[in-house]
C-alpha atoms as a PDB file:
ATOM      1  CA  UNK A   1       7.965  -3.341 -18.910  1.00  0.00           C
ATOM      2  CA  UNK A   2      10.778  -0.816 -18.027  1.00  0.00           C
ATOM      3  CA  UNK A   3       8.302   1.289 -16.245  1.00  0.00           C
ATOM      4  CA  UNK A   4       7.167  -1.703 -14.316  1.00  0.00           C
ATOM      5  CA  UNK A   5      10.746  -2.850 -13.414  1.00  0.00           C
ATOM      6  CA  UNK A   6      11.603   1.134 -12.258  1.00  0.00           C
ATOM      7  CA  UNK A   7       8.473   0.978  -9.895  1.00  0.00           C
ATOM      8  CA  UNK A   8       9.274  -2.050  -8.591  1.00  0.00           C
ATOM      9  CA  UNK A   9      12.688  -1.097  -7.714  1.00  0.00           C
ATOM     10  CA  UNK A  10      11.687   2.217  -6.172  1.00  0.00           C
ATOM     11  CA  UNK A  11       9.150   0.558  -3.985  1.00  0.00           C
ATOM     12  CA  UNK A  12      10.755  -2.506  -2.882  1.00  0.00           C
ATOM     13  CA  UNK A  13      13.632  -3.838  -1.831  1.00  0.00           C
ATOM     14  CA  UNK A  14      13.710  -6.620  -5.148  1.00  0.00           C
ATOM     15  CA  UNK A  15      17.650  -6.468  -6.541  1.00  0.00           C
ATOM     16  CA  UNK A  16      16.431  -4.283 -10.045  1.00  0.00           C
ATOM     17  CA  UNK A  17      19.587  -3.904 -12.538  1.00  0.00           C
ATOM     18  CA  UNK A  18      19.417   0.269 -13.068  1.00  0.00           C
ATOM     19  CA  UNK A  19      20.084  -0.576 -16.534  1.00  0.00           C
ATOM     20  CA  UNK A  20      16.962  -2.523 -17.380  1.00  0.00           C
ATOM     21  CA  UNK A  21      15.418   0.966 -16.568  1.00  0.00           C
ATOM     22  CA  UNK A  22      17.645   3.594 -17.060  1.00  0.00           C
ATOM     23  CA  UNK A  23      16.299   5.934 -19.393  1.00  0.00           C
ATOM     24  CA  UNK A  24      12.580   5.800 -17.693  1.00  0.00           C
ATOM     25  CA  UNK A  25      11.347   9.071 -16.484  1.00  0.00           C
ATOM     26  CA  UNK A  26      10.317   8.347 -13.055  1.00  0.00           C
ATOM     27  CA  UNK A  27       7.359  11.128 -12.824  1.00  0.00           C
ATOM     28  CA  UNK A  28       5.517   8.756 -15.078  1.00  0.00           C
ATOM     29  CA  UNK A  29       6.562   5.630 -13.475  1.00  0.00           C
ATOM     30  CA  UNK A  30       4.444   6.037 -10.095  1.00  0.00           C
ATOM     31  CA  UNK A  31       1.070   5.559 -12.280  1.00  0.00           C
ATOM     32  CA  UNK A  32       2.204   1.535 -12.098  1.00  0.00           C
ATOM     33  CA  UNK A  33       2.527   1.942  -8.108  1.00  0.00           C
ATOM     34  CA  UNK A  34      -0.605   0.145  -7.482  1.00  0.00           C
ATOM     35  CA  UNK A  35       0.287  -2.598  -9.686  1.00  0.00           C
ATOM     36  CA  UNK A  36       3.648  -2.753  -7.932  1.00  0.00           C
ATOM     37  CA  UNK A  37       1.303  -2.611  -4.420  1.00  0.00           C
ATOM     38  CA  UNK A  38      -0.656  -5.413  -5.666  1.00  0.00           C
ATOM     39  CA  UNK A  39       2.170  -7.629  -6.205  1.00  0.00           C
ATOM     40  CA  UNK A  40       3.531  -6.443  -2.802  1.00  0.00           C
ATOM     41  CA  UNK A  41      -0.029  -7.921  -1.419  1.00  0.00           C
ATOM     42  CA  UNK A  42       0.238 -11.110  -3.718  1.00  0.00           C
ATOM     43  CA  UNK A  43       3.775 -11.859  -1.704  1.00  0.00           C
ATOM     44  CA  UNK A  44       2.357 -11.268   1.694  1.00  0.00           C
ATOM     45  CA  UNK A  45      -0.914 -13.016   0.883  1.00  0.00           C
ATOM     46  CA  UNK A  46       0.754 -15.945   0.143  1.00  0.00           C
ATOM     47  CA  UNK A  47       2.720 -15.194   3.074  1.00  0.00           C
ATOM     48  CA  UNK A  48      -0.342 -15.374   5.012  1.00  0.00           C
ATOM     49  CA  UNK A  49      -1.676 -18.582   3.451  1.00  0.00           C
ATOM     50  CA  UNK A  50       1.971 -20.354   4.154  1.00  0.00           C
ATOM     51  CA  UNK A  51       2.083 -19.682   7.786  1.00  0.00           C
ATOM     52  CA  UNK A  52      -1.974 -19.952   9.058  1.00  0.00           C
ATOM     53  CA  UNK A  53      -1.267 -24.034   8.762  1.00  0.00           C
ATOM     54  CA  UNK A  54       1.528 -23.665  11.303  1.00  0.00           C
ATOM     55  CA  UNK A  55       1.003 -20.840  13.702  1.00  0.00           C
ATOM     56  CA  UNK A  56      -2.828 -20.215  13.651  1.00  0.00           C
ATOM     57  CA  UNK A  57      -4.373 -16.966  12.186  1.00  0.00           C
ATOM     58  CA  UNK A  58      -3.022 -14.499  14.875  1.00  0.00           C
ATOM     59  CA  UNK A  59       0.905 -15.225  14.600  1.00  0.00           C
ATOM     60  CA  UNK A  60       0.393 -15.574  10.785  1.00  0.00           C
ATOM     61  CA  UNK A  61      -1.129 -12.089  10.538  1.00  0.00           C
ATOM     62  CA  UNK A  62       1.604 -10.813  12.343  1.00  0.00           C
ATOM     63  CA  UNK A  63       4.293 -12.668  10.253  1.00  0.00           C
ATOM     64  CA  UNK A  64       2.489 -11.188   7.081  1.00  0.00           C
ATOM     65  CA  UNK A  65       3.091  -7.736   8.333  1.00  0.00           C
ATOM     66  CA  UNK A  66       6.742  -8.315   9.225  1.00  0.00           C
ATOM     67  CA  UNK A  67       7.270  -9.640   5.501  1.00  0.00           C
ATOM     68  CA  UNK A  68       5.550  -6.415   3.987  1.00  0.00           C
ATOM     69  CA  UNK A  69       7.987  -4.244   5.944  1.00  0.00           C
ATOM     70  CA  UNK A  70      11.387  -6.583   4.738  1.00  0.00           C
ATOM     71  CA  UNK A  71      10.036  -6.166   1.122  1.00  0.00           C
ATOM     72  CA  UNK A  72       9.078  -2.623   1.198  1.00  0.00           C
ATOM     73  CA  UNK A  73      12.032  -1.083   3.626  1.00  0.00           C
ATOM     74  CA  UNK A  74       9.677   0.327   5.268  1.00  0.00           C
ATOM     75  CA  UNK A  75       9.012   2.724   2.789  1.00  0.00           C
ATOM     76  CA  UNK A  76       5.964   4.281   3.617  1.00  0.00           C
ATOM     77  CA  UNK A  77       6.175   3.803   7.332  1.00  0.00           C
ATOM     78  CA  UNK A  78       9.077   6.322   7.237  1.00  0.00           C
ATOM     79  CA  UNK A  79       7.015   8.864   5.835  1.00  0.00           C
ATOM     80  CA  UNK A  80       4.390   7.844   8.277  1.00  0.00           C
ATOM     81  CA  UNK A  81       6.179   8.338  10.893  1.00  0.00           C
ATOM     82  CA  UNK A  82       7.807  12.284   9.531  1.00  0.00           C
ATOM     83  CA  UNK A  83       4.469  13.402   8.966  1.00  0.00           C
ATOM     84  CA  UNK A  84       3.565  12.776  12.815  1.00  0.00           C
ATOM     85  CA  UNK A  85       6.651  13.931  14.204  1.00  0.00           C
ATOM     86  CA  UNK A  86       6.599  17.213  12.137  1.00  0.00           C
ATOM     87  CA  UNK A  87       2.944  18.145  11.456  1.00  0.00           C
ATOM     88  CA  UNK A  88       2.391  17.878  15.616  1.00  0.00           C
ATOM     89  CA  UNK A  89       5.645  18.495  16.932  1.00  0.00           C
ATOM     90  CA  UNK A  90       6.342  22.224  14.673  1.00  0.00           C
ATOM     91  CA  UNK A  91       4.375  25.129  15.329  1.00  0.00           C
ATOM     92  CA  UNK A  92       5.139  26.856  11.554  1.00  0.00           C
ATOM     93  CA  UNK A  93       4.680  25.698   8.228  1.00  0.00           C
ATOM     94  CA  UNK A  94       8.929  26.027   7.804  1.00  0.00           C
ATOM     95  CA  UNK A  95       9.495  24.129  10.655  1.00  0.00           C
ATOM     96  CA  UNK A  96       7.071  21.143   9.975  1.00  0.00           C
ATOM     97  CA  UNK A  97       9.349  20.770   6.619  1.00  0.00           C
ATOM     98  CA  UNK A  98      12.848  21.123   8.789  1.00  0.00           C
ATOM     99  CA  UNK A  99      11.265  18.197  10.859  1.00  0.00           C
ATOM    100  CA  UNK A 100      10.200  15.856   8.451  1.00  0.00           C
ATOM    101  CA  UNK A 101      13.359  15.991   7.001  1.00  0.00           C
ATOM    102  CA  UNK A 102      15.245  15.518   9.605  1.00  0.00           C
ATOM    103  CA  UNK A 103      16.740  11.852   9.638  1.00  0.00           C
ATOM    104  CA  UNK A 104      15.711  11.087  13.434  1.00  0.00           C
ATOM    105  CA  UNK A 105      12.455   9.954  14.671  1.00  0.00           C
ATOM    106  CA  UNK A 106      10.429  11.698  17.579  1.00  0.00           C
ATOM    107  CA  UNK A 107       7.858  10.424  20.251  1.00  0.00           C
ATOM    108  CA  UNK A 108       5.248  11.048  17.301  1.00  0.00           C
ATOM    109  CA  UNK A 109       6.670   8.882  14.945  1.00  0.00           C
ATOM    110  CA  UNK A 110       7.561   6.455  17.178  1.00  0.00           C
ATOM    111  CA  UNK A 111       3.942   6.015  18.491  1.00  0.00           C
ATOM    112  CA  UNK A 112       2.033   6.437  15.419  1.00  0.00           C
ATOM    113  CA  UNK A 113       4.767   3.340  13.571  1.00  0.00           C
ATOM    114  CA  UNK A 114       3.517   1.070  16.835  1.00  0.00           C
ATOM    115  CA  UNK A 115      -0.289   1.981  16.401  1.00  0.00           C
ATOM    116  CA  UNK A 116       0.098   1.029  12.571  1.00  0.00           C
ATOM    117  CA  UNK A 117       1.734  -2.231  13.093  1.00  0.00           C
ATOM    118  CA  UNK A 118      -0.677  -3.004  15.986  1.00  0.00           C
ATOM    119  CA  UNK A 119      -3.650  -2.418  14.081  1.00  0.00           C
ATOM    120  CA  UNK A 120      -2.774  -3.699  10.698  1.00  0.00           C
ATOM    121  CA  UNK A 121      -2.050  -7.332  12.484  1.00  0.00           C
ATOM    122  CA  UNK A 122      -5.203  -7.109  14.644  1.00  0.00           C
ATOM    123  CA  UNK A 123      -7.322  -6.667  11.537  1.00  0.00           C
ATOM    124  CA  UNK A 124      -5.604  -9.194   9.499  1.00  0.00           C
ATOM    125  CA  UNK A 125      -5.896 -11.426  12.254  1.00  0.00           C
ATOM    126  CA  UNK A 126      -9.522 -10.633  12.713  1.00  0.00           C
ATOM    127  CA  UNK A 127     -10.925 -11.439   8.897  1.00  0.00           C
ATOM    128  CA  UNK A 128     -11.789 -14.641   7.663  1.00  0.00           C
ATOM    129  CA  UNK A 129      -9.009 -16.111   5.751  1.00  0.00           C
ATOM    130  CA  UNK A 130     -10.898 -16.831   2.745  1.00  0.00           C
ATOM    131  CA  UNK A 131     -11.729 -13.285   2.178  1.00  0.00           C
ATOM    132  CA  UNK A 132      -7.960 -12.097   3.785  1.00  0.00           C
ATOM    133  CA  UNK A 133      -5.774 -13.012   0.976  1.00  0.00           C
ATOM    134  CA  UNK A 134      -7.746 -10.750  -1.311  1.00  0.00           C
ATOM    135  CA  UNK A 135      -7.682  -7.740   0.956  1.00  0.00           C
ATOM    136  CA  UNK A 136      -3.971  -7.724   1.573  1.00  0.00           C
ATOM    137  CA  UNK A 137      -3.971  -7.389  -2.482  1.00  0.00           C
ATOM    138  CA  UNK A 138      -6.546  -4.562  -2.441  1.00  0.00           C
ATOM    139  CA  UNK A 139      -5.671  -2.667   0.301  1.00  0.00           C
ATOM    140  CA  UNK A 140      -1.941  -2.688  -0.907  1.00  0.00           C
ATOM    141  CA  UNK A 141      -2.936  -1.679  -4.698  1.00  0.00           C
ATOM    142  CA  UNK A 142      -5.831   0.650  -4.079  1.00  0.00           C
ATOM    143  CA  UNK A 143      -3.732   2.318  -1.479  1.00  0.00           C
ATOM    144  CA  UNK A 144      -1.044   3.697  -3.607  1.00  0.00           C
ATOM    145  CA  UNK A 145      -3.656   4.369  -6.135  1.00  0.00           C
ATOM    146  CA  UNK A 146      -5.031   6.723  -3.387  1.00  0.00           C
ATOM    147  CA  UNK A 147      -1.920   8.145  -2.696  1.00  0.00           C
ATOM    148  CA  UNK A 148      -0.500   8.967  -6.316  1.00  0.00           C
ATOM    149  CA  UNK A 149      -3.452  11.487  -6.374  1.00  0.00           C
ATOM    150  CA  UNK A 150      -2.026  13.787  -4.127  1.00  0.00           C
ATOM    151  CA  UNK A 151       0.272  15.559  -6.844  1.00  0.00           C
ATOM    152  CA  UNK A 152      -2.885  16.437  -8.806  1.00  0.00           C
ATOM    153  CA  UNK A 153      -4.615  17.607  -5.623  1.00  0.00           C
ATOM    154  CA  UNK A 154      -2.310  19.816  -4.089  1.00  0.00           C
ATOM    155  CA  UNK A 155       0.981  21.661  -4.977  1.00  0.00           C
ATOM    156  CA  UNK A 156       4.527  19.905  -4.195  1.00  0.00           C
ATOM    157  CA  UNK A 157       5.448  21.898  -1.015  1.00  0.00           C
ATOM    158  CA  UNK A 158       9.237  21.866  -0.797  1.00  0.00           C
ATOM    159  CA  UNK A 159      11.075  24.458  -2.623  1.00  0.00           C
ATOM    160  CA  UNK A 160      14.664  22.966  -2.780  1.00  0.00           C
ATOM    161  CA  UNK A 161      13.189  19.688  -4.274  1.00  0.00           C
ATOM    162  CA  UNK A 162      13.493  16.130  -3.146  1.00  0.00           C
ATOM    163  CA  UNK A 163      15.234  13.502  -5.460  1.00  0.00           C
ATOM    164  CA  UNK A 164      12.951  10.715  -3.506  1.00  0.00           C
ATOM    165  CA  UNK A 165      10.100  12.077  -4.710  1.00  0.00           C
ATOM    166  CA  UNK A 166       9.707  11.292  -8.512  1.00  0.00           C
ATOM    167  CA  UNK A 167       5.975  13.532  -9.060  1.00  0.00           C
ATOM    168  CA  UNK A 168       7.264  16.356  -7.318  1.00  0.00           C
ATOM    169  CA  UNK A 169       8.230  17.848 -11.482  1.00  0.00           C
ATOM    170  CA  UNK A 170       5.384  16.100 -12.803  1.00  0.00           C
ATOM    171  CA  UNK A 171       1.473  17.428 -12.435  1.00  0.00           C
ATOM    172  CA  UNK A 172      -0.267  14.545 -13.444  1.00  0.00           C
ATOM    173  CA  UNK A 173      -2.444  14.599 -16.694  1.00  0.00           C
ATOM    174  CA  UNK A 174      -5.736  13.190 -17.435  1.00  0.00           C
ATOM    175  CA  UNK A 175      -3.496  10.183 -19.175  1.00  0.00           C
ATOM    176  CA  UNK A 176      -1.574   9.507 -15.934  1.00  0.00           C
ATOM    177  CA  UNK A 177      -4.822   9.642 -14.016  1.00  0.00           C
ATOM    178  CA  UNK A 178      -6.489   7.082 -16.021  1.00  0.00           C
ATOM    179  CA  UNK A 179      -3.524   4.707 -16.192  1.00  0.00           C
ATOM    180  CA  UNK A 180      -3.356   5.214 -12.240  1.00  0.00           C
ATOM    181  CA  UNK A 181      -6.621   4.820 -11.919  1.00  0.00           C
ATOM    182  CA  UNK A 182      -6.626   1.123 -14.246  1.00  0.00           C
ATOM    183  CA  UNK A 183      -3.619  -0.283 -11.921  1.00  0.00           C
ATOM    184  CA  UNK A 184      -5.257   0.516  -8.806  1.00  0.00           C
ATOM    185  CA  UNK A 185      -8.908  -1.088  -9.798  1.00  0.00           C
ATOM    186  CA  UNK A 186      -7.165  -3.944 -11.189  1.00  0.00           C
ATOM    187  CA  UNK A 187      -6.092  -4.726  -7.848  1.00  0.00           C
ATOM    188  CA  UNK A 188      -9.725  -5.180  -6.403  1.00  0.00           C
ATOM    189  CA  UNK A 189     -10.535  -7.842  -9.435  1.00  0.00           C
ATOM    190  CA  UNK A 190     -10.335 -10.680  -6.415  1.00  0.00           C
ATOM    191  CA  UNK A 191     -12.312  -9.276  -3.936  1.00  0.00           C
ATOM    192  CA  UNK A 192     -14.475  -8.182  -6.425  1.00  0.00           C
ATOM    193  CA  UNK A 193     -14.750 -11.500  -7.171  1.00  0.00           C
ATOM    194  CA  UNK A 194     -15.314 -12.477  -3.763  1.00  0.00           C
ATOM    195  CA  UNK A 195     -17.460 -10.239  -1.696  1.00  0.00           C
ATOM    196  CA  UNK A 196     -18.694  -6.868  -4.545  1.00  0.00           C
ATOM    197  CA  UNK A 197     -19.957  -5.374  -1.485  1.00  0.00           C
ATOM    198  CA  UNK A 198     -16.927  -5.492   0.415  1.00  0.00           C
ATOM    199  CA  UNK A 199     -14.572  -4.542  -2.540  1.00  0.00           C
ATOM    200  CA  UNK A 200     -17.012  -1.268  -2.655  1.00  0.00           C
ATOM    201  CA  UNK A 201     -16.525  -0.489   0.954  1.00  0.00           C
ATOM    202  CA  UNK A 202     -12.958  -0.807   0.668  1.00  0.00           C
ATOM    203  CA  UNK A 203     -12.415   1.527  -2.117  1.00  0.00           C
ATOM    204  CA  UNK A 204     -15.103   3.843  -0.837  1.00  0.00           C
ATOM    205  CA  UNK A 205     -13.270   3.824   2.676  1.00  0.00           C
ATOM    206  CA  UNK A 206      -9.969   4.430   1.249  1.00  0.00           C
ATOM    207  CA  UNK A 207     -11.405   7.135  -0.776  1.00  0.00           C
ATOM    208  CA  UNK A 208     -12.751   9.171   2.586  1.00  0.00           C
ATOM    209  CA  UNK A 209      -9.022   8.349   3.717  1.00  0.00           C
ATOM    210  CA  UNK A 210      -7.379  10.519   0.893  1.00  0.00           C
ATOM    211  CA  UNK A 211      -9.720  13.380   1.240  1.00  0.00           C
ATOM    212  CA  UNK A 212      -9.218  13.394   4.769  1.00  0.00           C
ATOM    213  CA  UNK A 213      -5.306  13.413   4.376  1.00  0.00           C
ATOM    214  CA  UNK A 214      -5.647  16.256   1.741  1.00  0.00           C
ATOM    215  CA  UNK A 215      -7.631  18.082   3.975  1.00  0.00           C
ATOM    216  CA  UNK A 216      -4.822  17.337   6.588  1.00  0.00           C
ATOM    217  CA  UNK A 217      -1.709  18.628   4.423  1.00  0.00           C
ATOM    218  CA  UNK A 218      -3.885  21.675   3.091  1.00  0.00           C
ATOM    219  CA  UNK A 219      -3.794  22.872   6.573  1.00  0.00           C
ATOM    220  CA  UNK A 220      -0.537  21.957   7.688  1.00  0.00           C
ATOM    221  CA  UNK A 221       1.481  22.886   4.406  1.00  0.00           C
ATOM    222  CA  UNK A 222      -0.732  23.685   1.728  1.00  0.00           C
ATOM    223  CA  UNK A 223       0.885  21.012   0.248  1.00  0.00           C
ATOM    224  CA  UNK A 224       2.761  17.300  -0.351  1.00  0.00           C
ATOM    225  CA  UNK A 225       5.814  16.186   0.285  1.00  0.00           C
ATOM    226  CA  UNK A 226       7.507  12.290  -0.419  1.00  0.00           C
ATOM    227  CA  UNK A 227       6.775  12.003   3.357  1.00  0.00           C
ATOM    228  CA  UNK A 228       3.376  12.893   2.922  1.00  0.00           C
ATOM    229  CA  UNK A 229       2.692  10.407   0.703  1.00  0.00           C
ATOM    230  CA  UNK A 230       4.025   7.457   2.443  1.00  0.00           C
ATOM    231  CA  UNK A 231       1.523   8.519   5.119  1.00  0.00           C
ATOM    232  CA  UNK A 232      -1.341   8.807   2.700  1.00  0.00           C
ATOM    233  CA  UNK A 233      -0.591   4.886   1.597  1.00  0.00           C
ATOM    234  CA  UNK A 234      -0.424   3.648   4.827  1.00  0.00           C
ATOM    235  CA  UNK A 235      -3.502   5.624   6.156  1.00  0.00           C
ATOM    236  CA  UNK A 236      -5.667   4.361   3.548  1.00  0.00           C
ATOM    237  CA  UNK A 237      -4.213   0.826   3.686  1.00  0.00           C
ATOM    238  CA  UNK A 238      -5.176   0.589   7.789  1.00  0.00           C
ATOM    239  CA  UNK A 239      -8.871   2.429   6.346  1.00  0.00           C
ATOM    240  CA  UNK A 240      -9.205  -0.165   3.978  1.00  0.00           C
ATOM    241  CA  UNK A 241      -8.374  -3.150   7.085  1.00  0.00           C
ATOM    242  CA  UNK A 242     -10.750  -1.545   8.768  1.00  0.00           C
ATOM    243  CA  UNK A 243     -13.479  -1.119   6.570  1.00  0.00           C
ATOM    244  CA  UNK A 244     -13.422  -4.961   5.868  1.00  0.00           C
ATOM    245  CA  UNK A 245     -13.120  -5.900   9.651  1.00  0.00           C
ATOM    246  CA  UNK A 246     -16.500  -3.850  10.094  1.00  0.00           C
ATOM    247  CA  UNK A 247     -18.025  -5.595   7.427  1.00  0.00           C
ATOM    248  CA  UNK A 248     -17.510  -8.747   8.682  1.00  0.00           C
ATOM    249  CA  UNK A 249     -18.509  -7.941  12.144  1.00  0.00           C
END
């Protein structure tokens, strides 16, 4: 339970007293980020279900993704937005870091935060609402099962450290890999329920996302950074969208 409470107050903007967690060592908490994701979707499902009655599917879908950014901070958006602005606007590895750390946002970031938003509403907008609620839950929980695989994929690529970035003294074991693993399929139980077909897709689709992002900070900085990993979440969140818009259509 203190793990779950220290996850939930590093990846949402819930009021967490420190000292119901205090002596939790973070590295291990992020294995219960999915679970934390899925209750994430849970809010903004319901979110979505509230507001379809009075606004009509399209406003709705864009009120759900408004209410995932108030409860998250923006959390992974932010290191959406680092990644673009340093991975395409620095020319060396050192320089991609110096960027990404940099407080300020570019015309990278700025772009890639308005293409996410965009798309994320279009495609909750676009699936049928009985089959919605259950992706929002998915796509949020498998997502940040997708991303807490990075640390056991690739090195952590900042030398001077980064207190926002809890795995970055942890390599994950086979425990912490399994546990991660659990939360994040736990998460698909309803649309497993639902559609087994599309809850397939969905992981498969975020699964192609993740190796594609590896592939992406291999090259860039043989490596992850707290950044990174935001980016990771939110790029296989918008794969999984997509991958249940196509099924549908």
């Amino acid at each position: 339970m203190k793990a779950l409470l220290a996850a939930i107050a590093f990846l949402t903007r819930i009021p967490v007293p420190y000292h119901w967690y205090q002596d939790i060592d973070f590295a291990c908490v992020s294995r219960l980020f999915p679970l934390v994701g899925g209750l994430i979707g849970s809010v903004a499902a319901l979110v979505l279900l509230a507001t379809v009655p009075l606004f009509g599917q399209p406003i709705a879908a864009t009120l759900t993704i408004l209410s995932l950014l108030l409860l998250t901070g923006a959390f992974h958006q932010d290191g959406l937005a680092d990644l673009c602005d340093g991975f395409w606007g620095g020319q060396t590895r050192e320089r991609k870091l110096a960027i990404m750390k940099d407080s300020q946002i570019g015309t990278y970031g700025v772009l890639s935060l308005i293409g996410a938003t965009l798309l994320a509403s279009q495609c909750l907008a676009a699936l049928p609402l009985a089959h919605a609620w259950a992706i929002l839950i998915a796509a949020q929980g498998g997502s940040r099962m997708m991303s807490g695989y990075l640390p056991a994929l690739l090195p952590y690529a900042r030398q001077d450290g980064n207190s926002k970035t809890p795995q970055r003294l942890h390599r994950p074991d086979a425990r912490h890999l399994w546990v991660l693993t659990g939360s994040g399929l736990f998460t698909l139980l309803p649309m497993l329920y639902l559609a087994p077909a599309l809850a397939l897709g969905t992981l498969l689709s975020m699964a192609v996302a993740l190796v594609a992002m590896t592939g992406l900070q291999r090259r860039h900085l043989d490596g992850y950074t707290g950044d990174t990993l935001g980016a990771t979440q939110q790029i296989a969140e918008l794969a999984a969208l997509l991958s249940a818009v196509a099924f549908f259509h």
